[in-house]
N, C-alpha and C. Protein backbone atom coordinates (compact mmCIF):
# COMPACT_ATOMS: atom_id res chain seq x y z
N UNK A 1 -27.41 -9.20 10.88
CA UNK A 1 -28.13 -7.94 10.82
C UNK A 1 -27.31 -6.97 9.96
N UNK A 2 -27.83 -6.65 8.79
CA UNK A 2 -27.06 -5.81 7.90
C UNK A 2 -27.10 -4.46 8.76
N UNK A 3 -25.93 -3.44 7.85
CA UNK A 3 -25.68 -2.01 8.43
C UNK A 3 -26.45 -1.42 7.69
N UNK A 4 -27.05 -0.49 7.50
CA UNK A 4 -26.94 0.33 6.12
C UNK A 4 -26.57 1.88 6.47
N UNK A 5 -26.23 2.18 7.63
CA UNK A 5 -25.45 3.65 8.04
C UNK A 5 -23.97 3.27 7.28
N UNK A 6 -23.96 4.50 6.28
CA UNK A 6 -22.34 4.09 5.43
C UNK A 6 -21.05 4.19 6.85
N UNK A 7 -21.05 5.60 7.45
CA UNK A 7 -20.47 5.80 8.41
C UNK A 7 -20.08 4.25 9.73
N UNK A 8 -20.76 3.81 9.91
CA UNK A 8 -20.84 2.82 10.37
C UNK A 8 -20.42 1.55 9.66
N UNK A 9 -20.93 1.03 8.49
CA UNK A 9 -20.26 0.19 7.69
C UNK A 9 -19.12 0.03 7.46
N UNK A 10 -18.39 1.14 7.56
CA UNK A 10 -17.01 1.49 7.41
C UNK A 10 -16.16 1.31 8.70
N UNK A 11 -16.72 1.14 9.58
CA UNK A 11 -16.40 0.91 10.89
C UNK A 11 -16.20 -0.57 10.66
N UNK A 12 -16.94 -1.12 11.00
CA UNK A 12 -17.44 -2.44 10.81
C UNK A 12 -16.53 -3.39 9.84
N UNK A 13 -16.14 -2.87 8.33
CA UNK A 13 -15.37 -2.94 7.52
C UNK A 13 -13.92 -2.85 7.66
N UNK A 14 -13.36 -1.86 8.94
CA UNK A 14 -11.85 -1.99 9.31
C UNK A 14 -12.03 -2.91 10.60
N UNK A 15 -13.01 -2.95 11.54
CA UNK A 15 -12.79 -4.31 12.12
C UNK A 15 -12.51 -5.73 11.91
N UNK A 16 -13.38 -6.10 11.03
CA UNK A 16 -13.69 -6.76 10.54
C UNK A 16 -12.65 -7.75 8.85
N UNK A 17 -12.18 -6.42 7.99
CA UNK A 17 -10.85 -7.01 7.18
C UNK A 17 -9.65 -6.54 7.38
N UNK A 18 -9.67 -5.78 8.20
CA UNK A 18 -8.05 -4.80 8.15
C UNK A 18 -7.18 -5.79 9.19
N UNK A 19 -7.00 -7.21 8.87
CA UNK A 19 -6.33 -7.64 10.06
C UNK A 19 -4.83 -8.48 8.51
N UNK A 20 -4.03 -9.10 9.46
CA UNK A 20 -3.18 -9.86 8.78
C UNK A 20 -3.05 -11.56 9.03
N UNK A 21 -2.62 -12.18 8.39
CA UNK A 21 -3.21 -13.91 8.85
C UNK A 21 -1.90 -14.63 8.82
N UNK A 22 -1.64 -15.25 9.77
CA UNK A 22 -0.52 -15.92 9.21
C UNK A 22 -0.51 -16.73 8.26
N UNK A 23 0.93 -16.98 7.10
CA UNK A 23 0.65 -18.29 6.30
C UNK A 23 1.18 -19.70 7.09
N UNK A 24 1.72 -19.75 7.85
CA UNK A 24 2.50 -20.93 8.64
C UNK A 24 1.09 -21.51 9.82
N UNK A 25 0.38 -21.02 10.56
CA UNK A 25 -0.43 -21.49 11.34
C UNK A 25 -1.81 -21.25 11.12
N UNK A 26 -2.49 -19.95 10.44
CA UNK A 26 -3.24 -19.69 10.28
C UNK A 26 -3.99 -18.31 10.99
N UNK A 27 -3.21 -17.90 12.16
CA UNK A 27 -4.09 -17.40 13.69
C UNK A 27 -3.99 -16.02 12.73
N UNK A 28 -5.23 -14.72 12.86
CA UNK A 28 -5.13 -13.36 13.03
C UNK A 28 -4.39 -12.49 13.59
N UNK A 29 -3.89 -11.70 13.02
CA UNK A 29 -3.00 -10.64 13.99
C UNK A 29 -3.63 -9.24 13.72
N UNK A 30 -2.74 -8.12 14.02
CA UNK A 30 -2.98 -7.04 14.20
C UNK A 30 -2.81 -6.71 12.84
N UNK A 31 -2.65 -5.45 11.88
CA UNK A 31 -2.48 -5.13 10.78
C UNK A 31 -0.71 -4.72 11.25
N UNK A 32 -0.95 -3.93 12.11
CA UNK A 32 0.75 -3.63 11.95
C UNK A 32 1.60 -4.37 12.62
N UNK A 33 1.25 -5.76 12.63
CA UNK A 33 2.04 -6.78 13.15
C UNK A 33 2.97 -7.25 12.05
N UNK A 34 4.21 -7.54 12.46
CA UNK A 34 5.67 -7.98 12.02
C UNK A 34 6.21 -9.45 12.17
N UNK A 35 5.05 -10.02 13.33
CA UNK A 35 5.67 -11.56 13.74
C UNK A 35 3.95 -11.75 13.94
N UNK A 36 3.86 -13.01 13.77
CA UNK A 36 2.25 -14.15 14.19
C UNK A 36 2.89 -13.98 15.32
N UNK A 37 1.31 -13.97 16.66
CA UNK A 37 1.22 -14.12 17.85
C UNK A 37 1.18 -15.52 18.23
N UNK A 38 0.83 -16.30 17.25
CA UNK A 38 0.84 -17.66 18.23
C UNK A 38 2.37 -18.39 17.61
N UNK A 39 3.07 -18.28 16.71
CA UNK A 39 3.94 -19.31 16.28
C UNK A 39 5.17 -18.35 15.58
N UNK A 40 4.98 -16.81 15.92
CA UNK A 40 6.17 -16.45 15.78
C UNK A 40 7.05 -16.26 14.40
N UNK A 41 6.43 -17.02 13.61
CA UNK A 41 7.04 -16.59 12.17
C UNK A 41 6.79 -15.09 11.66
N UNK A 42 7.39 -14.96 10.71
CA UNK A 42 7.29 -13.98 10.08
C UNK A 42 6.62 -13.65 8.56
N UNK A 43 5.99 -14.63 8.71
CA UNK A 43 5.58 -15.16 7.00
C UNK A 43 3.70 -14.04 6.89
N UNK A 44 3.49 -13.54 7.17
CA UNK A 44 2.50 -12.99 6.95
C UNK A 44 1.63 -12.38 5.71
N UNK A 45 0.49 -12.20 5.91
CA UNK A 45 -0.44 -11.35 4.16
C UNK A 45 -1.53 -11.01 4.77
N UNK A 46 -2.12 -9.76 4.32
CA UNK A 46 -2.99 -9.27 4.44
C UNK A 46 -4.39 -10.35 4.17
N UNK A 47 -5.41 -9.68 4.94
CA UNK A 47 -6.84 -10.91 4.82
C UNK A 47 -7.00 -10.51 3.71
N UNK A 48 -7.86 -11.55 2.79
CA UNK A 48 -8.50 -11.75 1.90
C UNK A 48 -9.53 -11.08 1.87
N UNK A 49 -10.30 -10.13 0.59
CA UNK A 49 -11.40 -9.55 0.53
C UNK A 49 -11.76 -9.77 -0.50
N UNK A 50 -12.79 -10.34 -0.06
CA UNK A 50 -14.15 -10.43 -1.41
C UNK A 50 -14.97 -9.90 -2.01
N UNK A 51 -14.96 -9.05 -3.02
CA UNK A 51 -15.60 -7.89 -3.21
C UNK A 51 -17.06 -8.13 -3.50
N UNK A 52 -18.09 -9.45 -4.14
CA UNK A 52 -19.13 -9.42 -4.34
C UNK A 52 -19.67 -10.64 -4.09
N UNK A 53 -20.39 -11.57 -5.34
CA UNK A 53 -20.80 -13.01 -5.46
C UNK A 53 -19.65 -13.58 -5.05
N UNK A 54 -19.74 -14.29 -4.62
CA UNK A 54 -18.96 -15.63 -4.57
C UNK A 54 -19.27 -16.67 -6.01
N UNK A 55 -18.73 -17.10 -6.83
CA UNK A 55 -18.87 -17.95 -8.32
C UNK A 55 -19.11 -19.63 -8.23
C-alpha cells in the first residue's frame, strides 16, 4: 500500500533505511550501533538505498 502523505513517507523512510547491516553475518542493527547484535563484530555499513529503477 503506497504512502502518498510526504510527512508520513518520511516516516516510513527512516524506519525503514536508516538502519546499519553487518558485513560478517548479515543481521540489522540500530543506526547508532558500534558492534552487530548477533555476532559482535565490528565491521559494519550503512543499508543500501536505491534511489529508482532497478536496471
Amino acid at each position: 500500500m503506497p504512502v502518498t502523505d510526504p510527512f508520513k513517507s518520511k516516516i516510513v523512510e527512516e524506519r525503514l533505511l536508516n538502519k546499519t547491516v553487518c558485513r560478517k553475518c548479515g543481521a540489522t542493527n540500530p543506526p547508532e550501533a558500534v558492534k552487530c547484535r548477533r555476532c559482535k563484530s565490528r565491521n559494519l555499513r550503512p543499508k543500501k538505498r536505491f534511489g529508482g529503477k532497478k536496471g
